[in-house]
C-alpha atoms as a PDB file:
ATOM      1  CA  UNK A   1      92.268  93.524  91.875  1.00  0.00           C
ATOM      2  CA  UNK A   2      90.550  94.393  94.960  1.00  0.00           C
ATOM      3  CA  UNK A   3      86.499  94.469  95.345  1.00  0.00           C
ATOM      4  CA  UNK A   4      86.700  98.489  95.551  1.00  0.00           C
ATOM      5  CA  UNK A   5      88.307  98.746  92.289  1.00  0.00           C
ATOM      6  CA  UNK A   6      85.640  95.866  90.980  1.00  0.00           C
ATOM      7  CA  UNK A   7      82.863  97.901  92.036  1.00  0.00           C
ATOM      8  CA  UNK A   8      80.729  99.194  89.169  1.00  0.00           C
ATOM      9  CA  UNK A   9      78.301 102.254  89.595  1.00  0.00           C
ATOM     10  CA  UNK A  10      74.916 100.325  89.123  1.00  0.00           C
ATOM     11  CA  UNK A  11      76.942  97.595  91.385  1.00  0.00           C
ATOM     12  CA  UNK A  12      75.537  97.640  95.185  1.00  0.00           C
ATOM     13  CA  UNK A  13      79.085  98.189  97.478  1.00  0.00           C
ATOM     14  CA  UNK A  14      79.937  95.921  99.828  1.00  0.00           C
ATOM     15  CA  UNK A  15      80.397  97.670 103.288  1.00  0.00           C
ATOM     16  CA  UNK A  16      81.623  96.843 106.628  1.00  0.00           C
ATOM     17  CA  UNK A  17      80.320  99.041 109.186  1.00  0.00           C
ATOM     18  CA  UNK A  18      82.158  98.380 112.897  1.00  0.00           C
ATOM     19  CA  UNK A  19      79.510  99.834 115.363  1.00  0.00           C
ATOM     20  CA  UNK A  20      78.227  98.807 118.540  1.00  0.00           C
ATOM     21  CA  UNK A  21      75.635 101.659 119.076  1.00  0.00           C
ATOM     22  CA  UNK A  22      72.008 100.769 117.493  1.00  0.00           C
ATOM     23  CA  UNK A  23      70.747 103.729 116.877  1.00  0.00           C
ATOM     24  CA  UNK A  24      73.761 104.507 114.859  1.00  0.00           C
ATOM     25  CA  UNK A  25      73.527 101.717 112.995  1.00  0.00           C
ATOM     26  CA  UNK A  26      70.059 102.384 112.286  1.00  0.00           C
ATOM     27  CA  UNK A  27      71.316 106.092 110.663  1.00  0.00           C
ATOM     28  CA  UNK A  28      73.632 104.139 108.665  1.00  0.00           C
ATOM     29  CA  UNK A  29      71.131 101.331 106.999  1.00  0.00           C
ATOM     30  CA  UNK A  30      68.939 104.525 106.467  1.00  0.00           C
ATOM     31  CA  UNK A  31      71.487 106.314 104.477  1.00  0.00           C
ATOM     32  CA  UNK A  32      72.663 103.444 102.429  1.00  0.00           C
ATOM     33  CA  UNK A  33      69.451 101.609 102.229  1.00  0.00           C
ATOM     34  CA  UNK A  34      69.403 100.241  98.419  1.00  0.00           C
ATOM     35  CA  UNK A  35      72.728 101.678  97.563  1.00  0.00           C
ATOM     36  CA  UNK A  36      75.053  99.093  99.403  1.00  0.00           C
ATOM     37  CA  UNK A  37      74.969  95.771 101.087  1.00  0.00           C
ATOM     38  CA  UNK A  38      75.583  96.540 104.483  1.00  0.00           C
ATOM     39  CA  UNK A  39      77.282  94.179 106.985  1.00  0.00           C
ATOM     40  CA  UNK A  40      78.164  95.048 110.790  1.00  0.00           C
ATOM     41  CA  UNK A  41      80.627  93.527 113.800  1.00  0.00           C
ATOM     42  CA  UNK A  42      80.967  95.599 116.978  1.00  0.00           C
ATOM     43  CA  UNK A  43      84.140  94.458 117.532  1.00  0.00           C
ATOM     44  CA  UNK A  44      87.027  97.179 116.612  1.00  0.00           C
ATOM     45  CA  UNK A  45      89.927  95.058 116.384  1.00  0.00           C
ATOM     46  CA  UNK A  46      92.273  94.431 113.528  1.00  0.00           C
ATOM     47  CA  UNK A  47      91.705  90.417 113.923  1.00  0.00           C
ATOM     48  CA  UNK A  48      87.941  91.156 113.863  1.00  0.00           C
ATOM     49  CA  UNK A  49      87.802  92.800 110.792  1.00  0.00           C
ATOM     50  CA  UNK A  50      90.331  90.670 108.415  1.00  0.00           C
ATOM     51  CA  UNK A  51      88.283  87.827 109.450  1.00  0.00           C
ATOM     52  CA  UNK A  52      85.213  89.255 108.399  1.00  0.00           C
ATOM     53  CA  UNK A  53      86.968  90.506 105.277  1.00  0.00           C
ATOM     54  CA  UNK A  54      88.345  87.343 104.797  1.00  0.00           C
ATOM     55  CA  UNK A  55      85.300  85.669 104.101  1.00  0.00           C
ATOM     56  CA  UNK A  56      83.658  88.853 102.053  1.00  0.00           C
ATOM     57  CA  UNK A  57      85.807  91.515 100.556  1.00  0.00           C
ATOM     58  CA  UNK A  58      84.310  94.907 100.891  1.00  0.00           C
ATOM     59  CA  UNK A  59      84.447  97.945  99.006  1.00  0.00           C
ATOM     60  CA  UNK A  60      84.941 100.274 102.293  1.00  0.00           C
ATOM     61  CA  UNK A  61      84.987 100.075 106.006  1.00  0.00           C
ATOM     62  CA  UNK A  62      83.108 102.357 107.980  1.00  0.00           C
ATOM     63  CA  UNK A  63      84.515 102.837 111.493  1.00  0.00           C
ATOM     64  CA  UNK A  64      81.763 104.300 114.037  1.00  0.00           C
ATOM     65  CA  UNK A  65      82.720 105.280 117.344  1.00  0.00           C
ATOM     66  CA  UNK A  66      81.367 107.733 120.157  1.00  0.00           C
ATOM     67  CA  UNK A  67      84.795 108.363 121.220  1.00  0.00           C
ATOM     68  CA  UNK A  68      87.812 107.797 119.287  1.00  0.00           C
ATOM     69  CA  UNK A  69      91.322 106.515 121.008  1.00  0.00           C
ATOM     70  CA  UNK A  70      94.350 105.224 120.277  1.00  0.00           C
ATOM     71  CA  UNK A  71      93.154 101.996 119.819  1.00  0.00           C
ATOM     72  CA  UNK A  72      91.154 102.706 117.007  1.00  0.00           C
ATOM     73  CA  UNK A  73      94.181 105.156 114.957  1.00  0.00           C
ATOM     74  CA  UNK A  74      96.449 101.414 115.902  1.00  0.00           C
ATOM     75  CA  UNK A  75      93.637  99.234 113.986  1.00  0.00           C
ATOM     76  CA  UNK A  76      93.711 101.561 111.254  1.00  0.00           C
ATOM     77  CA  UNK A  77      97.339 101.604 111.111  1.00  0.00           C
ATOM     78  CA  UNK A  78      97.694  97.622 110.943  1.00  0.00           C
ATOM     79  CA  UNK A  79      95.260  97.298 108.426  1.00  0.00           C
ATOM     80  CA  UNK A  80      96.254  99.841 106.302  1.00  0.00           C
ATOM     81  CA  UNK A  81      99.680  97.872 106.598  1.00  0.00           C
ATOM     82  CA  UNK A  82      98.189  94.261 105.954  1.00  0.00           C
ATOM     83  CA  UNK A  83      94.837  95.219 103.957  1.00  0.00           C
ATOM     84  CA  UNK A  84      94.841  98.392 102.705  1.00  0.00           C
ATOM     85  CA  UNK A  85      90.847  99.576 101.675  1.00  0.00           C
ATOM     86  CA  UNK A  86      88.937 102.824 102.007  1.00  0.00           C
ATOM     87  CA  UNK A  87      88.451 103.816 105.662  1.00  0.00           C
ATOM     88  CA  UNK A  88      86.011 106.205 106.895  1.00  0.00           C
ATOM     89  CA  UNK A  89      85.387 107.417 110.343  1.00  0.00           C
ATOM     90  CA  UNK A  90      82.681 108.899 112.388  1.00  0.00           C
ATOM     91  CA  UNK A  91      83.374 109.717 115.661  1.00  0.00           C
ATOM     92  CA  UNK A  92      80.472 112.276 118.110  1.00  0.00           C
ATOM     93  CA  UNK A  93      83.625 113.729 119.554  1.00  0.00           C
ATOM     94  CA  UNK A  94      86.946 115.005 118.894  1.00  0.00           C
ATOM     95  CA  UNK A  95      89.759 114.353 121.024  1.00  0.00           C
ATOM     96  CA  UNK A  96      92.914 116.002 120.419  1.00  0.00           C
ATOM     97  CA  UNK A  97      94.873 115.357 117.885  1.00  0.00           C
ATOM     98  CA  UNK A  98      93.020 112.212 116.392  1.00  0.00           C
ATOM     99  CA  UNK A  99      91.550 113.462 112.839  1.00  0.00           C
ATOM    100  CA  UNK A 100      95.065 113.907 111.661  1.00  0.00           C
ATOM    101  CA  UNK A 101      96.638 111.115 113.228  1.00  0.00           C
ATOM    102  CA  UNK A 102      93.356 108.951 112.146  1.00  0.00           C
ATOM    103  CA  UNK A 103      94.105 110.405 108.658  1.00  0.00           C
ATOM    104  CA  UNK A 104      98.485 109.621 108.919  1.00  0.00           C
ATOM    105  CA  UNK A 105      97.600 106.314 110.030  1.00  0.00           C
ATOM    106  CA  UNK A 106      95.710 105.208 106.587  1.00  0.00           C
ATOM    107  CA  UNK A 107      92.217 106.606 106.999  1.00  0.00           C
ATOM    108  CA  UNK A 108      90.504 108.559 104.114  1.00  0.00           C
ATOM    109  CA  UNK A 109      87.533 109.971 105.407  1.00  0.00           C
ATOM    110  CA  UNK A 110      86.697 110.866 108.837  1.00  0.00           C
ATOM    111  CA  UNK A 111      83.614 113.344 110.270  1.00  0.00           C
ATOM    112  CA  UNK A 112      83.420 114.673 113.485  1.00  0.00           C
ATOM    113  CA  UNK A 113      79.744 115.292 114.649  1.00  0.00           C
ATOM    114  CA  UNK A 114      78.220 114.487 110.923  1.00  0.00           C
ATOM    115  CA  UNK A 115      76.518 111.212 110.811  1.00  0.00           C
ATOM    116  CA  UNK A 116      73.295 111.799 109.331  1.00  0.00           C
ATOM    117  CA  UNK A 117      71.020 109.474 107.019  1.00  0.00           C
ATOM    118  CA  UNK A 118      71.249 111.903 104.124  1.00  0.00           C
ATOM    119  CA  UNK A 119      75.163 112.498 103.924  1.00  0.00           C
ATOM    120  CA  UNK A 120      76.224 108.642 104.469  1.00  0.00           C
ATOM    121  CA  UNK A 121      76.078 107.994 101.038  1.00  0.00           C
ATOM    122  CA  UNK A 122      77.857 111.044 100.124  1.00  0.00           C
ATOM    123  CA  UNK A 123      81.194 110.485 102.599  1.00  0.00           C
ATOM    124  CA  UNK A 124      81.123 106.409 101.402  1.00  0.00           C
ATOM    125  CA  UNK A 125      81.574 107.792  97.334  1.00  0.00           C
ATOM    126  CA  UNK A 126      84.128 110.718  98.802  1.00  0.00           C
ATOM    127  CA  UNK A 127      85.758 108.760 100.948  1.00  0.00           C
ATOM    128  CA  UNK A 128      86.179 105.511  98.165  1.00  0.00           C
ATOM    129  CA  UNK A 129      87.595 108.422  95.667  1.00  0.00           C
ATOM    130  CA  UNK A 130      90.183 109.922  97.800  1.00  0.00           C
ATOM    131  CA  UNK A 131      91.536 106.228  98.667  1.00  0.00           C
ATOM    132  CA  UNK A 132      91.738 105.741  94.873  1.00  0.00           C
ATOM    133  CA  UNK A 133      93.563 108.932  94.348  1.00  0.00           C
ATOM    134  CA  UNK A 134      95.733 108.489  97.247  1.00  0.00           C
ATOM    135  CA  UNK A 135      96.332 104.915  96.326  1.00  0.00           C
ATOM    136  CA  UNK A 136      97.754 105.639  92.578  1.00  0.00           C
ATOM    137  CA  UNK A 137     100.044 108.396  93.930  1.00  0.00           C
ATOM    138  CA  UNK A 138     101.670 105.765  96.200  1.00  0.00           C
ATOM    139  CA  UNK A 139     101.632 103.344  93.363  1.00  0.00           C
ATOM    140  CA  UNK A 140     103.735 105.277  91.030  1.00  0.00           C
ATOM    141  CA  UNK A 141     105.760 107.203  93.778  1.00  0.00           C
ATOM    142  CA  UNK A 142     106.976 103.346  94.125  1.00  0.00           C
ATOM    143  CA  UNK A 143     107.135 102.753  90.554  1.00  0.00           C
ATOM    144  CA  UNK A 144     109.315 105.568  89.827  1.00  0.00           C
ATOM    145  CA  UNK A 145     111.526 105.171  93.197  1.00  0.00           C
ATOM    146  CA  UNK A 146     112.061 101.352  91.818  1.00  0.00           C
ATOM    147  CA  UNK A 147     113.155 102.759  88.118  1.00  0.00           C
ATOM    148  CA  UNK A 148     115.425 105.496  89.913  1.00  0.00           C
ATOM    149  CA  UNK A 149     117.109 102.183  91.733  1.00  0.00           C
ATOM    150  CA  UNK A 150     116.905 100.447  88.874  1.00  0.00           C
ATOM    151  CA  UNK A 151     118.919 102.988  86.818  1.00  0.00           C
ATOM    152  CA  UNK A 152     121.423 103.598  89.428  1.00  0.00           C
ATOM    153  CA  UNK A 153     122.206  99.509  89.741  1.00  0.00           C
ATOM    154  CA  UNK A 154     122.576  99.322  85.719  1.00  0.00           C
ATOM    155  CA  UNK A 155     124.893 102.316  85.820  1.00  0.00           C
ATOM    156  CA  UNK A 156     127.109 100.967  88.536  1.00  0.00           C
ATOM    157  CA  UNK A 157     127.072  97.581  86.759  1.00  0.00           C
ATOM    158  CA  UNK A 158     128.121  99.156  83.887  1.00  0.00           C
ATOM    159  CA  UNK A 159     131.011 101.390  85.465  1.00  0.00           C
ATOM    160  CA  UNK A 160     131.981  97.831  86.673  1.00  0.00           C
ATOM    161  CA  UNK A 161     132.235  96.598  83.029  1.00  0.00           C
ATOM    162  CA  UNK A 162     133.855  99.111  81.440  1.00  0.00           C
ATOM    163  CA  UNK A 163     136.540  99.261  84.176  1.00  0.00           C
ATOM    164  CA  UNK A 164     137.155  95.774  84.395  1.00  0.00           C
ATOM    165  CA  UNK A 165     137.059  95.116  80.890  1.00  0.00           C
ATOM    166  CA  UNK A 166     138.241  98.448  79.467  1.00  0.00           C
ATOM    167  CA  UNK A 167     135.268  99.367  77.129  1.00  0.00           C
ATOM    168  CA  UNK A 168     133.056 102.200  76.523  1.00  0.00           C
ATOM    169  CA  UNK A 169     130.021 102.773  78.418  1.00  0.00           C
ATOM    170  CA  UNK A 170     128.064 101.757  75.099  1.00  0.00           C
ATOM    171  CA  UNK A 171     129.812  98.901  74.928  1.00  0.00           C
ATOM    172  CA  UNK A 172     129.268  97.816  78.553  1.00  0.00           C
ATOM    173  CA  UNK A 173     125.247  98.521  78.133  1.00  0.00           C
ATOM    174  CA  UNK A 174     125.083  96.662  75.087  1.00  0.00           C
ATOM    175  CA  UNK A 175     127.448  93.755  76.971  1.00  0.00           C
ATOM    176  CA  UNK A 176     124.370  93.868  80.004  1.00  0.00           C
ATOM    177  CA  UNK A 177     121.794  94.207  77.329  1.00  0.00           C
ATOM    178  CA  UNK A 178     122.597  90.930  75.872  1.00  0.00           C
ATOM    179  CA  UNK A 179     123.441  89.220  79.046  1.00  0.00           C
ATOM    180  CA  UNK A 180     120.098  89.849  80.121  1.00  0.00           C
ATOM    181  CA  UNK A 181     118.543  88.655  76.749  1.00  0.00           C
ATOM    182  CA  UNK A 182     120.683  85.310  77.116  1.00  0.00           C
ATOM    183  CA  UNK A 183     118.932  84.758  80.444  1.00  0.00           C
ATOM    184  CA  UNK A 184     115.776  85.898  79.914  1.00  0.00           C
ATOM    185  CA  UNK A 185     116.387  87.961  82.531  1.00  0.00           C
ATOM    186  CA  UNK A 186     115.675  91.966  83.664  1.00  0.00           C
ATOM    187  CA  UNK A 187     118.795  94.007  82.927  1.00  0.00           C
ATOM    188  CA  UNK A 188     118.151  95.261  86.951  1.00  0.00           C
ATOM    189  CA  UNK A 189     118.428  91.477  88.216  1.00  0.00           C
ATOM    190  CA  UNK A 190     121.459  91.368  85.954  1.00  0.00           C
ATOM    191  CA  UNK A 191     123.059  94.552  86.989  1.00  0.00           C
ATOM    192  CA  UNK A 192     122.429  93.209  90.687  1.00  0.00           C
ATOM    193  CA  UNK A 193     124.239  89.882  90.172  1.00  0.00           C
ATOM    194  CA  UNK A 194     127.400  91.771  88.858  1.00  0.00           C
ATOM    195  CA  UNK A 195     127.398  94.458  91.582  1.00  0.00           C
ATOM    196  CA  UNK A 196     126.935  91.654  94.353  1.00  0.00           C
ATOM    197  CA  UNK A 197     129.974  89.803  93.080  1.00  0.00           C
ATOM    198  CA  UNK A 198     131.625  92.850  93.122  1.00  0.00           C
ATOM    199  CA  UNK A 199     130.928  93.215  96.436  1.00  0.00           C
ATOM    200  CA  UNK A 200     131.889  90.053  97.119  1.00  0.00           C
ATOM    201  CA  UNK A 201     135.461  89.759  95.223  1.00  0.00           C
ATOM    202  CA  UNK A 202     139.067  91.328  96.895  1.00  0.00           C
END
């Protein structure tokens, strides 16, 4: 389970801030002072950041830039690829289209001209939310593409059986029921292994 899902409400959330301005930084420690343990690296690469998570998982990185670039949507991308967490992004200016691709790329919060003391706190609990939404919505969008696979294997194993051995479709579920019970095995890994030889036999 990872640290953000940990997190209790009386807990103090582990945060990441990348940030090389100090008078932004300063904003930010305001904001979150006794609500989070705050920890900061200037560097905004993806290699900077799993090593610092490496050694301390944090509830949410907090991405603080003057400008934003394509650099910054990239590290956002990879991480979301390799370490998926919370993301949220303030940037003084707005560049074309970088809130939405910022936003595609895996972040869940970002705030264009906003960085004030007072709402910190508020776009850190927002932005921790929406990634917990958005993250259970993937989670069974991939459970329920894996059953749809699943159910399409067992039925092709089964059209398998009952052709090859000339039973009913009951009787070729119950055959890949108890094959699967013999082997200790998921009916899906069975209904793979007959499929694949299937494949594989003239």
């Amino acid at each position: 389970m990872n640290s953000h899902e940990e997190a209790q409400p009386n807990t103090a959330l582990e945060i990441l801030l990348v940030d090389d301005d100090a008078k932004r930084v300063e904003i930010f420690e305001a904001g979150l002072a006794g609500k989070a343990i705050l920890r900061r690296i200037s560097e905004l690469t993806t290699s900077a950041v799993l090593a610092e998570t490496d050694a301390q998982a944090v509830d949410i990185l907090i991405i603080s830039r003057q400008l934003p670039d394509s650099a910054m949507i990239k590290t956002i991308e990879e991480l979301a690829r390799v370490r998926p967490m919370p993301v949220a992004v303030f940037v003084e200016t707005e560049l074309d289209d970088l809130a939405r691709r910022a936003i595609r790329a895996g972040a869940s919060g970002y705030i264009v001209k906003g960085l004030a003391a007072d709402r910190v706190a508020t776009v850190v609990d927002v932005t921790i939310e929406r990634f917990r939404l958005t993250d259970a919505l993937l989670k069974e969008l991939s459970r329920s593409k894996s059953d749809l696979e699943s159910r399409k294997l067992i039925e092709k194993a089964k059209g398998l059986l009952m052709e090859q051995r000339g039973v009913s479709e009951h009787a070729a579920y119950e055959a890949l029921r108890k094959m699967a019970m013999a082997r200790g095995k998921p009916m899906r890994e069975i209904a793979e292994t007959i499929v694949a030889i299937s494949n594989i036999l003239p």
